[in-house]
N, C-alpha and C. Protein backbone atom coordinates (compact mmCIF):
# COMPACT_ATOMS: atom_id res chain seq x y z
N UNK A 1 5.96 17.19 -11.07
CA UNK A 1 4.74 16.48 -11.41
C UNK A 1 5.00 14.99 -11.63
N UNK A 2 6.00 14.65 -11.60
CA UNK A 2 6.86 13.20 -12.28
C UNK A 2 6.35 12.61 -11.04
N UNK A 3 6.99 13.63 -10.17
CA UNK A 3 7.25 12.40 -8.71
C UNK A 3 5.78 12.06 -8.28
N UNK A 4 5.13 12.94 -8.48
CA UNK A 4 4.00 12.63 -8.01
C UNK A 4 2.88 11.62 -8.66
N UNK A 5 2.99 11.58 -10.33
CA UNK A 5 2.46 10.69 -10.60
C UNK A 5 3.05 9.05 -10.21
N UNK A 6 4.48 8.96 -9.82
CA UNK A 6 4.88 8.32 -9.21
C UNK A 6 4.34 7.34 -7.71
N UNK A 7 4.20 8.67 -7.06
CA UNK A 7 3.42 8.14 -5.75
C UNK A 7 2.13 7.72 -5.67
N UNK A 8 1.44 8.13 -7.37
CA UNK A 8 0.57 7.67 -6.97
C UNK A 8 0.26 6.50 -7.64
N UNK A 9 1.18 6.19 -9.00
CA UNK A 9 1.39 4.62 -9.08
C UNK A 9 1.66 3.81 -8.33
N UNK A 10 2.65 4.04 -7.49
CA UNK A 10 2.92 3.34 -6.01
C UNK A 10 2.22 2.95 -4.90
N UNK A 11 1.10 4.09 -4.78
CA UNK A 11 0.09 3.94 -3.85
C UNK A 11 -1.12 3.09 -4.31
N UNK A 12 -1.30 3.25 -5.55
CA UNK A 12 -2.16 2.30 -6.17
C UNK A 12 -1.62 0.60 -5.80
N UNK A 13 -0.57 0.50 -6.43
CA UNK A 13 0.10 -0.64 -6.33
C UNK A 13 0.12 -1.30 -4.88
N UNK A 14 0.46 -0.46 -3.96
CA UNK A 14 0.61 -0.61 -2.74
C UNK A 14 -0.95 -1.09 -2.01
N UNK A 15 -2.21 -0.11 -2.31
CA UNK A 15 -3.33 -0.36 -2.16
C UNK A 15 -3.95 -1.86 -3.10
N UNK A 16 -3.73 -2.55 -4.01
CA UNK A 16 -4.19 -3.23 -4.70
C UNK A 16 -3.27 -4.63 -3.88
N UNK A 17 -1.45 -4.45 -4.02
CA UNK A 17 -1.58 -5.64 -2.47
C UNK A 17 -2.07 -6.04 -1.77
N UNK A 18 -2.35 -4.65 -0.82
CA UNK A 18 -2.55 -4.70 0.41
C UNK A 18 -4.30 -5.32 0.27
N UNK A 19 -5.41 -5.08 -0.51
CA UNK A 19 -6.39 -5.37 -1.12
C UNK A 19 -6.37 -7.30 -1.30
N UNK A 20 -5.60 -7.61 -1.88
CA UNK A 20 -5.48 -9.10 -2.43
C UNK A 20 -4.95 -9.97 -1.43
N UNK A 21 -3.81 -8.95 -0.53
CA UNK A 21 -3.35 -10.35 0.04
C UNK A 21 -3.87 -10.80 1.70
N UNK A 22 -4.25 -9.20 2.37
CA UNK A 22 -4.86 -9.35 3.65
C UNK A 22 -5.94 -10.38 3.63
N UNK A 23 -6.88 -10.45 2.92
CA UNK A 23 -8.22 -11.30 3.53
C UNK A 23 -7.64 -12.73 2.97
N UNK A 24 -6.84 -13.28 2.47
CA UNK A 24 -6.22 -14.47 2.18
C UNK A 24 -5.24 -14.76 3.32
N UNK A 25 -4.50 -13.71 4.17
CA UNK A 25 -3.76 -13.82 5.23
C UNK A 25 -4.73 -14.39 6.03
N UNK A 26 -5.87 -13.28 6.47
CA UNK A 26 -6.94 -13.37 7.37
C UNK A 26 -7.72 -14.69 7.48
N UNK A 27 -7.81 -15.52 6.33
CA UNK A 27 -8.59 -16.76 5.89
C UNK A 27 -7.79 -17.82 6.45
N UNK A 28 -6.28 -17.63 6.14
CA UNK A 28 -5.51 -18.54 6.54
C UNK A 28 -4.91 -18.88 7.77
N UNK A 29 -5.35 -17.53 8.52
CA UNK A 29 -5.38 -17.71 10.22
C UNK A 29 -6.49 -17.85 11.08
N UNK A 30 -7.60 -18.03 10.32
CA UNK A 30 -9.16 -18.77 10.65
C UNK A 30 -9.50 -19.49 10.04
N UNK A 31 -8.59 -20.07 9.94
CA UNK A 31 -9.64 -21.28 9.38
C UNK A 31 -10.31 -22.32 10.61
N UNK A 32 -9.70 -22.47 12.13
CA UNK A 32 -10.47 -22.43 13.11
C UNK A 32 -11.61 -21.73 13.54
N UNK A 33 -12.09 -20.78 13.08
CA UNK A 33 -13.35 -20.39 13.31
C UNK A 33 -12.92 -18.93 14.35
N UNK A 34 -11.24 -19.41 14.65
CA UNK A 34 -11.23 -17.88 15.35
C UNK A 34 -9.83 -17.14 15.08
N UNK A 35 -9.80 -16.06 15.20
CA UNK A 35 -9.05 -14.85 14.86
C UNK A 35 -8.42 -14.25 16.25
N UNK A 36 -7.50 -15.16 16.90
CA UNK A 36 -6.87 -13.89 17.82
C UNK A 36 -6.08 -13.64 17.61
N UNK A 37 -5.45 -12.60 18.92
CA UNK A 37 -4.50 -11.55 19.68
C UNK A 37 -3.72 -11.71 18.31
N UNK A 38 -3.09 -12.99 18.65
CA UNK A 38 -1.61 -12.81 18.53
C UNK A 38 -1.33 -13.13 16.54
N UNK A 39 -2.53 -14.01 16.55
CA UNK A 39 -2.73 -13.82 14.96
C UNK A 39 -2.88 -12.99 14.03
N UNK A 40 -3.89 -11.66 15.10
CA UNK A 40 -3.63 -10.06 14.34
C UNK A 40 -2.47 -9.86 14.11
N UNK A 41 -1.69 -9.75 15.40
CA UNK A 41 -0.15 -9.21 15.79
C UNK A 41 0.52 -9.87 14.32
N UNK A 42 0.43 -10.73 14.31
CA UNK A 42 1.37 -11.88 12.97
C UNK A 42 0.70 -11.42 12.14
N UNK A 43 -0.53 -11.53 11.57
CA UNK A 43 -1.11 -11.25 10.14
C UNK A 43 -0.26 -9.56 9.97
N UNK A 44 -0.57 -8.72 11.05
CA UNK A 44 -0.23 -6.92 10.66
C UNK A 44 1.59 -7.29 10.36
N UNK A 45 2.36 -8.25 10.92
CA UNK A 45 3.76 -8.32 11.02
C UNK A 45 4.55 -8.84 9.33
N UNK A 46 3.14 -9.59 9.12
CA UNK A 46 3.76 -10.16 7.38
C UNK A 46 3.19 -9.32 6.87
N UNK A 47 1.86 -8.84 6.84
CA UNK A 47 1.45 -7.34 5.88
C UNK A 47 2.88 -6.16 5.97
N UNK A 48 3.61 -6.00 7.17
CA UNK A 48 4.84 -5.10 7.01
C UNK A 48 5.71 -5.38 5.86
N UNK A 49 6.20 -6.63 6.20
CA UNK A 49 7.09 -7.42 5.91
C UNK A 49 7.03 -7.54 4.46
N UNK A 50 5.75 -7.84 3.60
CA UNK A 50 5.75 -8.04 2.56
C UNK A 50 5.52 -6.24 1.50
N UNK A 51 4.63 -5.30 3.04
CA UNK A 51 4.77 -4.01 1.77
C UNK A 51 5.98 -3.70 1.94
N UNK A 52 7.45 -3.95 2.80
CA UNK A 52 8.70 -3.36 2.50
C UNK A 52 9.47 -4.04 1.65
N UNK A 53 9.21 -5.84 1.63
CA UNK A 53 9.77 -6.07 0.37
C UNK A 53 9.31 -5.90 -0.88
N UNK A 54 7.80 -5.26 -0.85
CA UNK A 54 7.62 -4.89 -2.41
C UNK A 54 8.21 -3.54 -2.60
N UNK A 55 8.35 -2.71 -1.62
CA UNK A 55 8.85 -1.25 -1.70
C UNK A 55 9.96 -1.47 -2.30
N UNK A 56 10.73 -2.78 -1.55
CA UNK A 56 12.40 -2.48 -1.82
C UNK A 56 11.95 -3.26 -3.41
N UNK A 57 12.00 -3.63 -3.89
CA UNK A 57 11.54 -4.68 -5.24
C UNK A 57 11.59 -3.35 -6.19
N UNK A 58 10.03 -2.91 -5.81
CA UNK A 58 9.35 -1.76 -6.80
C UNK A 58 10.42 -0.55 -7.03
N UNK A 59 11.47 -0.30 -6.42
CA UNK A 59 12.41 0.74 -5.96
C UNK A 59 14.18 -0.13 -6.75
N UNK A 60 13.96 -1.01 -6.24
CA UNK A 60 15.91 -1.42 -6.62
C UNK A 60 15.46 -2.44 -7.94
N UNK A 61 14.79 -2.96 -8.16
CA UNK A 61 15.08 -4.05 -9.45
C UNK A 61 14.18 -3.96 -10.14
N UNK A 62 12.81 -3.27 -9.84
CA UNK A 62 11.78 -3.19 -11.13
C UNK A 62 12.49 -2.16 -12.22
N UNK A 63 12.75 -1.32 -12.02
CA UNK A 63 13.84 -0.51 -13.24
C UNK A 63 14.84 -1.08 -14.13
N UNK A 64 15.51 -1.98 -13.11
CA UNK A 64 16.92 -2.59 -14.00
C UNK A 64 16.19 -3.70 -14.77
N UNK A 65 14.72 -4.40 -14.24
CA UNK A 65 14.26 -5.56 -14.91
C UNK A 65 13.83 -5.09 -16.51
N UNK A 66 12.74 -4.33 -16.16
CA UNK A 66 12.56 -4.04 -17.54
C UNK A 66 13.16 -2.79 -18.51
N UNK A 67 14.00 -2.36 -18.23
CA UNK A 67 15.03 -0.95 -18.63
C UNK A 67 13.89 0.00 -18.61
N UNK A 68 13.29 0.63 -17.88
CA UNK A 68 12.93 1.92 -18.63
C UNK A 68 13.10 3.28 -17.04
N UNK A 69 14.80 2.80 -16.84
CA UNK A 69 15.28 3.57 -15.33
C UNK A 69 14.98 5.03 -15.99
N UNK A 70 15.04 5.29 -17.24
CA UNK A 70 15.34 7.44 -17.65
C UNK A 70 13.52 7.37 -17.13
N UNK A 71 12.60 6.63 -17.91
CA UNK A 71 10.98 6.95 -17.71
C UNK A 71 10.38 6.59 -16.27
N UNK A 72 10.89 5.79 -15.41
CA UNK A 72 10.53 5.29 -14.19
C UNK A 72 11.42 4.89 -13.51
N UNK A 73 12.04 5.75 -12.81
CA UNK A 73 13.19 5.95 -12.06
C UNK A 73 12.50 6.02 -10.21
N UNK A 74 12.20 4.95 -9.80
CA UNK A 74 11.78 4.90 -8.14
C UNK A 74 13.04 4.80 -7.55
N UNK A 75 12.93 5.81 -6.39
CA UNK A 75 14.20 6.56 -5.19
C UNK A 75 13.85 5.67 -4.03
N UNK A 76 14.03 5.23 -3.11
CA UNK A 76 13.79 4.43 -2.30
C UNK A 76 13.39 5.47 -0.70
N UNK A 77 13.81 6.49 -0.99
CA UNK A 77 13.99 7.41 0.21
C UNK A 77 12.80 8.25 -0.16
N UNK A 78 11.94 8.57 -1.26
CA UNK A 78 10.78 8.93 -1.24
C UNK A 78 9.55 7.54 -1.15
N UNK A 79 10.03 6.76 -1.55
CA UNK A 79 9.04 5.84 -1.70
C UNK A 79 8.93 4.70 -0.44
N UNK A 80 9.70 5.22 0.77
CA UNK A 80 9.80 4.23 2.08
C UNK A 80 8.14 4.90 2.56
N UNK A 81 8.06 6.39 2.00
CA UNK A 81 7.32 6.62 2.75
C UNK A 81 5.87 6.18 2.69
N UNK A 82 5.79 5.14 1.60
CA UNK A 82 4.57 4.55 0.90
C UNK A 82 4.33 3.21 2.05
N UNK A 83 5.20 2.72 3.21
CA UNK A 83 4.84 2.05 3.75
C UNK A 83 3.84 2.08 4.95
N UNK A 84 3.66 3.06 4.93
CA UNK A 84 2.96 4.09 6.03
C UNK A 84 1.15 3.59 5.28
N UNK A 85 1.07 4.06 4.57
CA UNK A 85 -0.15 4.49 3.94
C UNK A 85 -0.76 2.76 3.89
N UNK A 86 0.44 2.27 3.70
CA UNK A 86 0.08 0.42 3.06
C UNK A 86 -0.49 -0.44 4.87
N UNK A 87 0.10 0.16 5.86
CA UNK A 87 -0.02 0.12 6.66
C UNK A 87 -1.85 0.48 7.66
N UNK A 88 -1.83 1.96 7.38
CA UNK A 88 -2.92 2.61 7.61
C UNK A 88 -4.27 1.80 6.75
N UNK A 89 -3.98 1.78 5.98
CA UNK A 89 -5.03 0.89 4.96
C UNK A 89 -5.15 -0.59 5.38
N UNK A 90 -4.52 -1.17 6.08
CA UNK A 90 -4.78 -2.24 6.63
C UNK A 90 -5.64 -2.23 7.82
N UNK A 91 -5.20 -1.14 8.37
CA UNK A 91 -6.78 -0.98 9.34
C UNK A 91 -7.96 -0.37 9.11
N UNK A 92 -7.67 0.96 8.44
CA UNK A 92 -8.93 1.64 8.11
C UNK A 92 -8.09 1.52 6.16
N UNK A 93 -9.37 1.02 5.29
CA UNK A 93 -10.82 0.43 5.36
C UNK A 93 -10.86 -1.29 5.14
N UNK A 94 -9.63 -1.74 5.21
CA UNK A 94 -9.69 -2.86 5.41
C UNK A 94 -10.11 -3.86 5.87
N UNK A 95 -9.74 -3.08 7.22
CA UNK A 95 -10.23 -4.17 8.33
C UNK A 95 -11.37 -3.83 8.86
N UNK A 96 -12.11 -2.68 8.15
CA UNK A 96 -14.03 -2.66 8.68
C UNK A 96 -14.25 -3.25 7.81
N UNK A 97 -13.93 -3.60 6.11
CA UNK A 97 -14.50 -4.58 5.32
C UNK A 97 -14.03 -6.17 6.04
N UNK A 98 -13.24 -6.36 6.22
CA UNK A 98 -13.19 -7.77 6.80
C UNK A 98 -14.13 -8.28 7.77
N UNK A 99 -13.38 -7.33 9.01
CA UNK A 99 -14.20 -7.63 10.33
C UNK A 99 -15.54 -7.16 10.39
N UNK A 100 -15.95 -6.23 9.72
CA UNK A 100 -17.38 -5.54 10.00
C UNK A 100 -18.25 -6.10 9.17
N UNK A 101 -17.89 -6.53 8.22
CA UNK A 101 -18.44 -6.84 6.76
C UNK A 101 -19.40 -8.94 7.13
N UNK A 102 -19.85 -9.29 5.85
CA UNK A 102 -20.56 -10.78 5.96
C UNK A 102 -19.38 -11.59 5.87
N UNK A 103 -18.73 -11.52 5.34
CA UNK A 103 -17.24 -12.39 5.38
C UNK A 103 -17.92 -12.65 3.87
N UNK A 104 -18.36 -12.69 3.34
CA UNK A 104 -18.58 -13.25 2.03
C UNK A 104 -18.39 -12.06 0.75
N UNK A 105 -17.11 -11.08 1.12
CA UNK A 105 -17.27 -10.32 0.07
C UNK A 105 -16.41 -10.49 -0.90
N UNK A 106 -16.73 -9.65 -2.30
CA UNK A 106 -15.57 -10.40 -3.48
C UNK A 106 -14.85 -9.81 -3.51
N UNK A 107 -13.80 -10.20 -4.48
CA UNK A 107 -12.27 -10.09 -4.45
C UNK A 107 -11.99 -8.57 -4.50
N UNK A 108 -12.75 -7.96 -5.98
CA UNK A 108 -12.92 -6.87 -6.42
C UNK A 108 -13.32 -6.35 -5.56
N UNK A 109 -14.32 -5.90 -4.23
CA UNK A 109 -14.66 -4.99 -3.13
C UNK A 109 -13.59 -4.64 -2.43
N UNK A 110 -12.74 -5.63 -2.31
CA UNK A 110 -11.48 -5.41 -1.12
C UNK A 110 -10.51 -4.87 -2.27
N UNK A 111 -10.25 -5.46 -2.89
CA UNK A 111 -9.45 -4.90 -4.11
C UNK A 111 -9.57 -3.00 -4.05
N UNK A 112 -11.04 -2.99 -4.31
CA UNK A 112 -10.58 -1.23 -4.57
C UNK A 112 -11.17 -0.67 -3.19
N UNK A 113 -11.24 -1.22 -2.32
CA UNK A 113 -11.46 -0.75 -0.91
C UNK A 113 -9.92 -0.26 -0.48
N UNK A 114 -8.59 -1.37 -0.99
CA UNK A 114 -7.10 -1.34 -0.60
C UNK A 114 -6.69 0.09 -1.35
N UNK A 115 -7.06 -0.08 -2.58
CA UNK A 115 -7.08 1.21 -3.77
C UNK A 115 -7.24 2.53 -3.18
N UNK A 116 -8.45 2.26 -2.44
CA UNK A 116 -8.89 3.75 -2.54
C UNK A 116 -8.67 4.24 -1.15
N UNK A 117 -8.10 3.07 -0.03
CA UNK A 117 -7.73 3.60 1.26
C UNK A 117 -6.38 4.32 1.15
N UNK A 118 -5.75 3.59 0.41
CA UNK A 118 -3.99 3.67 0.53
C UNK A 118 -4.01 5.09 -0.77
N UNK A 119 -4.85 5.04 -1.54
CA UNK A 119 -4.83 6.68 -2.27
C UNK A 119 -5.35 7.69 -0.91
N UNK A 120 -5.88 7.42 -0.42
CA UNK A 120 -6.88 8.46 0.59
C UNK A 120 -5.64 9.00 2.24
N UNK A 121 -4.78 7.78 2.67
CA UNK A 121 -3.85 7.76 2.99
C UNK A 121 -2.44 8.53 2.47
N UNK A 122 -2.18 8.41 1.19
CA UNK A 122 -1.36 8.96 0.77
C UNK A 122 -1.19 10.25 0.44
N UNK A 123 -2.55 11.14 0.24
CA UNK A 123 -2.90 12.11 -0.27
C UNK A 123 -1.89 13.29 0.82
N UNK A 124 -1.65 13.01 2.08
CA UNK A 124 -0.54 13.88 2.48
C UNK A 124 0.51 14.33 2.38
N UNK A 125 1.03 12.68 1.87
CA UNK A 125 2.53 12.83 0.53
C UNK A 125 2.76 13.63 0.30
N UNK A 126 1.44 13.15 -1.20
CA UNK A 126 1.18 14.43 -2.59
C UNK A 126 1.16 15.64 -2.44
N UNK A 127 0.37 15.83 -1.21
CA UNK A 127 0.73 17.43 -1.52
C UNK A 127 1.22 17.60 -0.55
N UNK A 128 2.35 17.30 0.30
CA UNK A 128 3.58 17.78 0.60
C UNK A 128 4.55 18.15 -0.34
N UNK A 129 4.30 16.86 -1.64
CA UNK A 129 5.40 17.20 -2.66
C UNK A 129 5.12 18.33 -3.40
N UNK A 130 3.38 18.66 -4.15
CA UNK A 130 2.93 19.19 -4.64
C UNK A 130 3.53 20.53 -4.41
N UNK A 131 3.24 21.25 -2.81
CA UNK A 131 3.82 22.67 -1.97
C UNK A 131 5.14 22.59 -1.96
N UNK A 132 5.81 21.50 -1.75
CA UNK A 132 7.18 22.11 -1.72
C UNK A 132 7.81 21.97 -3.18
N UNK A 133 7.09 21.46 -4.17
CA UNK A 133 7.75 21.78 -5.60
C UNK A 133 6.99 22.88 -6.03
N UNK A 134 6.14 23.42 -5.71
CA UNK A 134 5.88 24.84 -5.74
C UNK A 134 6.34 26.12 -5.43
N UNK A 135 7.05 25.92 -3.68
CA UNK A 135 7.96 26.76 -3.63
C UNK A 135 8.81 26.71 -4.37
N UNK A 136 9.37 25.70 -4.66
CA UNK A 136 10.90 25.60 -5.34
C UNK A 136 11.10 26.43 -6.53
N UNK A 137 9.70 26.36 -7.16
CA UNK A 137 9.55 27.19 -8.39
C UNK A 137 9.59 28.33 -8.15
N UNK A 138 8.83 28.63 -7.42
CA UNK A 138 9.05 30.46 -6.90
C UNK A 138 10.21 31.15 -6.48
N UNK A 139 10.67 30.45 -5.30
CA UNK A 139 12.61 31.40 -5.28
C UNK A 139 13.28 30.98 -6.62
């Protein structure tokens, strides 16, 4: 049950990034009035870039920073798989609030739009972990 409330601190975290920093990416590669090809390609390439260095962050030095490694102990080999979800959430529901949306929406909409994609995303994780720490209990 640990790990899982885990993933889903992570996925929160991961969703609330991905929430704050895309439409500030997006702003900062239109500010010409246009949005191409290759600017997607780059905007989706630093959205990678920055959810694997928060993965690696949230995973190797947030523990040793503030000591509490026995209560919040992040594995890096369960939690790579949080880049996926940080990913997926950048297109769906992200990018129908961006692109589909007035362009004039607030911080807080995208905020728990990132929240609730990258929970909705992740939910395959969870209960992968959920079933197989279930079996485990049973044999």
């Amino acid at each position: 049950m640990g790990l899982v409330l885990k993933l889903i601190f992570g996925s929160i975290a991961i969703g609330s990034l991905v929430g704050l920093i895309l439409p500030f990416i997006i702003k900062l590669f239109s500010l010409d009035k246009l949005f191409e090809l290759w600017e997607l390609l780059l905007t989706l390439l630093i959205i990678i870039t920055i959810l694997v260095l928060f993965i690696r962050f949230l995973t190797h030095y947030l523990s040793r920073i503030i000591d509490i490694k026995p209560l919040i102990d992040f594995n890096f080999k369960q939690f790579k798989f949080l880049i996926i979800p940080g990913i997926l959430t950048c297109i769906i529901p992200m990018g129908g609030g961006l692109f589909g949306g007035t362009g004039n929406e607030p911080i807080w909409l995208l905020l728990v739009l990132g929240i609730v994609g990258s929970l909705f995303w992740s939910l395959p994780l969870i209960l992968w972990i959920l079933i197989s720490s279930l079996f485990k209990r049973i044999k």
